[in-house]
C-alpha atoms as a PDB file:
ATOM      1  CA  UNK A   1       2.334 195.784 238.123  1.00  0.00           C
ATOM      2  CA  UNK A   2       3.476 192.710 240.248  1.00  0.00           C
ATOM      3  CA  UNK A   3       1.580 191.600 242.689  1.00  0.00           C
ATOM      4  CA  UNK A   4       2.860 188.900 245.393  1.00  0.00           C
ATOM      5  CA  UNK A   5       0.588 187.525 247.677  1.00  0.00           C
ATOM      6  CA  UNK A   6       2.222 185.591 250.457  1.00  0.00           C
ATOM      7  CA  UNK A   7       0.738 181.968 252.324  1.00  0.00           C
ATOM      8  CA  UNK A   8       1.016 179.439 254.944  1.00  0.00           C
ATOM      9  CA  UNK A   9       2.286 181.400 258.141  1.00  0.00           C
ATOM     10  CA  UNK A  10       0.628 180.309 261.555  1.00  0.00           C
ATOM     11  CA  UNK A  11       1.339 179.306 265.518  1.00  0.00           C
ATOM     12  CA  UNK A  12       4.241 176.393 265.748  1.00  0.00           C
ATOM     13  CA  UNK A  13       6.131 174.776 268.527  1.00  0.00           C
ATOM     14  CA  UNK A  14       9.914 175.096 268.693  1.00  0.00           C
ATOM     15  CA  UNK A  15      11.383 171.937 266.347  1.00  0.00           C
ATOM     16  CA  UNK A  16       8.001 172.067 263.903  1.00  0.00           C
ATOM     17  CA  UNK A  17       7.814 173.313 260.459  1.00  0.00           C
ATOM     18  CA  UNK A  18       6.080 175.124 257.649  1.00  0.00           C
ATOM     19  CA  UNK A  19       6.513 175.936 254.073  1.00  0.00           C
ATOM     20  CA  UNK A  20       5.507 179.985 252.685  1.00  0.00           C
ATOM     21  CA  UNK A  21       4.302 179.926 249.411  1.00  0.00           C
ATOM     22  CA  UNK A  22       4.322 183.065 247.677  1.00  0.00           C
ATOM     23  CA  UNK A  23       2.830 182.851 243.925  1.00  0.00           C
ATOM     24  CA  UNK A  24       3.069 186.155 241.737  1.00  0.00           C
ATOM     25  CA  UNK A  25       0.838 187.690 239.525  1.00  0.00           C
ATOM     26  CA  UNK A  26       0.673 190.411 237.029  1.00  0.00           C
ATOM     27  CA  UNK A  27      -0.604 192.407 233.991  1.00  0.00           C
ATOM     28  CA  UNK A  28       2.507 191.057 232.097  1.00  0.00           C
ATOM     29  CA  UNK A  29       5.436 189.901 233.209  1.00  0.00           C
ATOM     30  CA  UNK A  30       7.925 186.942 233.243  1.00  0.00           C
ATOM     31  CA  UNK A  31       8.644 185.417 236.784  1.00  0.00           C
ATOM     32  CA  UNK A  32      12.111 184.116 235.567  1.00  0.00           C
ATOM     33  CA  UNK A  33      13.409 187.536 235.183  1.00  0.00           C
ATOM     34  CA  UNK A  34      13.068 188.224 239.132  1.00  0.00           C
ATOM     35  CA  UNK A  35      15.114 187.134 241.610  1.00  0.00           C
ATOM     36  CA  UNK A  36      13.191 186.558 244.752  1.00  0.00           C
ATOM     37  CA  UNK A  37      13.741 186.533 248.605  1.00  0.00           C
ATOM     38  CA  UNK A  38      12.516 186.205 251.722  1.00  0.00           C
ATOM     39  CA  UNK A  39      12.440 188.552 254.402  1.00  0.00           C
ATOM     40  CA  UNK A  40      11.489 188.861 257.791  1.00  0.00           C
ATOM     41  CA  UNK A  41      10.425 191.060 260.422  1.00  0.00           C
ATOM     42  CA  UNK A  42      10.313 190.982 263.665  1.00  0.00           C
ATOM     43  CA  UNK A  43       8.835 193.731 266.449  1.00  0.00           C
ATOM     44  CA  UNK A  44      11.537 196.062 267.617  1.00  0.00           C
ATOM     45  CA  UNK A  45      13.814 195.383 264.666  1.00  0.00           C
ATOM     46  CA  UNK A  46      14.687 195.980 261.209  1.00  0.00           C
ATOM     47  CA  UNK A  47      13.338 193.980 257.925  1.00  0.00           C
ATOM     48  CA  UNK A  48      16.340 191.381 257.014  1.00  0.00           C
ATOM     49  CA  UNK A  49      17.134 189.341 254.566  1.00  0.00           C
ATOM     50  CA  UNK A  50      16.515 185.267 255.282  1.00  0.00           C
ATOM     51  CA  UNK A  51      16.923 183.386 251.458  1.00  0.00           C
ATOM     52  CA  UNK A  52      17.410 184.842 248.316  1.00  0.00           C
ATOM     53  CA  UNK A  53      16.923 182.985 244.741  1.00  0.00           C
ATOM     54  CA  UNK A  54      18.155 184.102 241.193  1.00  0.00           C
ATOM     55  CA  UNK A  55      15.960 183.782 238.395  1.00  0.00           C
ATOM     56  CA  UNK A  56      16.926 180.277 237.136  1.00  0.00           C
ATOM     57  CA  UNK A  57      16.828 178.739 240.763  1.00  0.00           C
ATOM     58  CA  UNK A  58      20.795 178.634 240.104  1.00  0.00           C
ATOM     59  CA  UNK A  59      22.065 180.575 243.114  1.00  0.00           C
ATOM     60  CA  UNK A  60      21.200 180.857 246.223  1.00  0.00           C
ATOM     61  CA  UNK A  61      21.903 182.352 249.616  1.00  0.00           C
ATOM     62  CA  UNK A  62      20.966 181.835 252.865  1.00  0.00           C
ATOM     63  CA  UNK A  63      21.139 184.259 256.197  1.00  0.00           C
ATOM     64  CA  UNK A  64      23.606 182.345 258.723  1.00  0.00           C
ATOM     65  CA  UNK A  65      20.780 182.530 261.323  1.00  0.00           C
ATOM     66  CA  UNK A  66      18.812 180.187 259.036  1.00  0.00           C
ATOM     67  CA  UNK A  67      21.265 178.066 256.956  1.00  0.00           C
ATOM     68  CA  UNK A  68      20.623 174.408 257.657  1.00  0.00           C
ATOM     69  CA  UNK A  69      17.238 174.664 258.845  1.00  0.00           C
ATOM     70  CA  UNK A  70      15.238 176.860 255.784  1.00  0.00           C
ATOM     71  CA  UNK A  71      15.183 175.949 252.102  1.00  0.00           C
ATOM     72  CA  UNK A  72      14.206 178.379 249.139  1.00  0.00           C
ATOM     73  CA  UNK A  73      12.589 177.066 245.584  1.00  0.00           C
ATOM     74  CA  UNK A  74      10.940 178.279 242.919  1.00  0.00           C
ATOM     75  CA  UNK A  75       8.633 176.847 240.390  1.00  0.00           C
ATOM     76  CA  UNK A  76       8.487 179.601 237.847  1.00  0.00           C
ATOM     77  CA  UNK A  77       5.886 177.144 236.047  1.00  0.00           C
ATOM     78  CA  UNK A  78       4.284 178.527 238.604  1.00  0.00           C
ATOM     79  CA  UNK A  79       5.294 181.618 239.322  1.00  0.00           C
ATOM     80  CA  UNK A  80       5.657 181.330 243.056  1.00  0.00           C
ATOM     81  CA  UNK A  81       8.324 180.766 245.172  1.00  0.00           C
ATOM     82  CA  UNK A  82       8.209 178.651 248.592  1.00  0.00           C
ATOM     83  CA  UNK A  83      10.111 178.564 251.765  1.00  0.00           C
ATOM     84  CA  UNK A  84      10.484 175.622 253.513  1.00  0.00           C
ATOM     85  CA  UNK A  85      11.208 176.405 257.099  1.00  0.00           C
ATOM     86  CA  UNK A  86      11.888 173.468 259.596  1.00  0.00           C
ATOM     87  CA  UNK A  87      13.800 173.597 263.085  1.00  0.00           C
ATOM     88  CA  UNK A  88      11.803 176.453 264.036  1.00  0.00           C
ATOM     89  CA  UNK A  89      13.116 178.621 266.874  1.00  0.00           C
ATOM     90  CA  UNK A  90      11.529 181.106 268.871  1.00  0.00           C
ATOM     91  CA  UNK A  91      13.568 183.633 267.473  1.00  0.00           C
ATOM     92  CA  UNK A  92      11.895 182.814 263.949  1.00  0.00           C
ATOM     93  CA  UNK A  93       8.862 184.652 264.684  1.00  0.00           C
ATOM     94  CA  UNK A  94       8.304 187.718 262.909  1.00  0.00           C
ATOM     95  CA  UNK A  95       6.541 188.662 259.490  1.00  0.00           C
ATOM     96  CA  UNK A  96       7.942 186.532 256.732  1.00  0.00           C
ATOM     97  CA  UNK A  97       7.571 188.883 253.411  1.00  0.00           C
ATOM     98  CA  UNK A  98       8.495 188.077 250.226  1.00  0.00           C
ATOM     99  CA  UNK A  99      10.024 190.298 247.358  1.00  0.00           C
ATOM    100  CA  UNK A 100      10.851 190.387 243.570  1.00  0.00           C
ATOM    101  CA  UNK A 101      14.255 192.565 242.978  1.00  0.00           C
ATOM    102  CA  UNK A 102      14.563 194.350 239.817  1.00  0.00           C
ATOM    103  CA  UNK A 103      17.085 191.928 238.261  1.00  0.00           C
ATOM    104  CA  UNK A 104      16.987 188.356 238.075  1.00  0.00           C
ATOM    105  CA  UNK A 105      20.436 187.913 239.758  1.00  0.00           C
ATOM    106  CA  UNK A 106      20.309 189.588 243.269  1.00  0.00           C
ATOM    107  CA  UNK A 107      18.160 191.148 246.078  1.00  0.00           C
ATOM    108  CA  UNK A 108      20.105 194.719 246.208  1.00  0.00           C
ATOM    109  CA  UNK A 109      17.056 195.943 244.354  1.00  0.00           C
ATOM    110  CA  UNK A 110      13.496 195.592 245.285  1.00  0.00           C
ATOM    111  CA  UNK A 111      10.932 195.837 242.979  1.00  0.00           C
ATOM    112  CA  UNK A 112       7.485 194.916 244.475  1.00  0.00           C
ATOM    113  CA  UNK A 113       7.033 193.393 247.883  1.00  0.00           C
ATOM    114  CA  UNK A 114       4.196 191.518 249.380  1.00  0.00           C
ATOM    115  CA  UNK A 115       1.807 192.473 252.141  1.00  0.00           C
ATOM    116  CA  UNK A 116       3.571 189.372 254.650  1.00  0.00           C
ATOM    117  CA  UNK A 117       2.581 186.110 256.682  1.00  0.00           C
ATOM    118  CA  UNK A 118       2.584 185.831 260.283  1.00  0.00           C
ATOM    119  CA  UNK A 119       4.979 183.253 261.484  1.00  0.00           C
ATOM    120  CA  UNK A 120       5.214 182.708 265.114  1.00  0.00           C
ATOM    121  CA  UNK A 121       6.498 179.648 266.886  1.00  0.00           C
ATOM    122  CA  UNK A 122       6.030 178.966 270.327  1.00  0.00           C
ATOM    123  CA  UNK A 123       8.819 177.751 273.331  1.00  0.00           C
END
């Protein structure tokens, strides 16, 4: 009874940037008990993992094709979590999606997922 609703995808040039917001919403529920992560993907190829965040904003992780360039936060205040993407590469286009796992430590367990954000950047 989550419900994510992704935000702020578009058309980019190679070196630009953009920041996905994803806020959460639900019945009842308390945002700090989810970890959250982004995914992506991309025609022709599985759904992987970019940045994941614990509950608590404590840990986080980072795909290596993305390290240095994309930052993930959270504002459980209010309830969304943002990624701030900058450097942007071709090979960054896809679907960005985020998800809430079912613990507030790691993504090995998705719980809801939301219906995406185009993201394409251009050469």
């Amino acid at each position: 009874q989550v419900q994510l609703a992704e935000s702020g995808g578009g058309l980019v040039q190679a070196g630009g940037s953009l920041r996905l917001s994803c806020a959460a919403s639900g019945r009842t529920f308390t945002f700090s008990n989810y970890a959250m992560g982004w995914f992506r993907l991309s025609p022709g190829k599985e759904r992987v993992i970019v940045a994941a965040i614990s509950g608590g904003g404590g840990s986080i992780s980072y795909a290596d094709s993305v390290r240095g360039r994309f930052t993930i936060s959270r504002d459980n205040a209010k309830n969304t979590v943002y990624l701030q993407m900058n450097s942007l590469k071709p090979e960054d286009t896809a679907v960005y999606y985020c998800a809430a796992a079912r613990n507030r430590y790691n993504m090995e367990s998705i719980a809801y997922w939301g219906q995406g954000t185009q993201v394409t950047v251009s050469s």
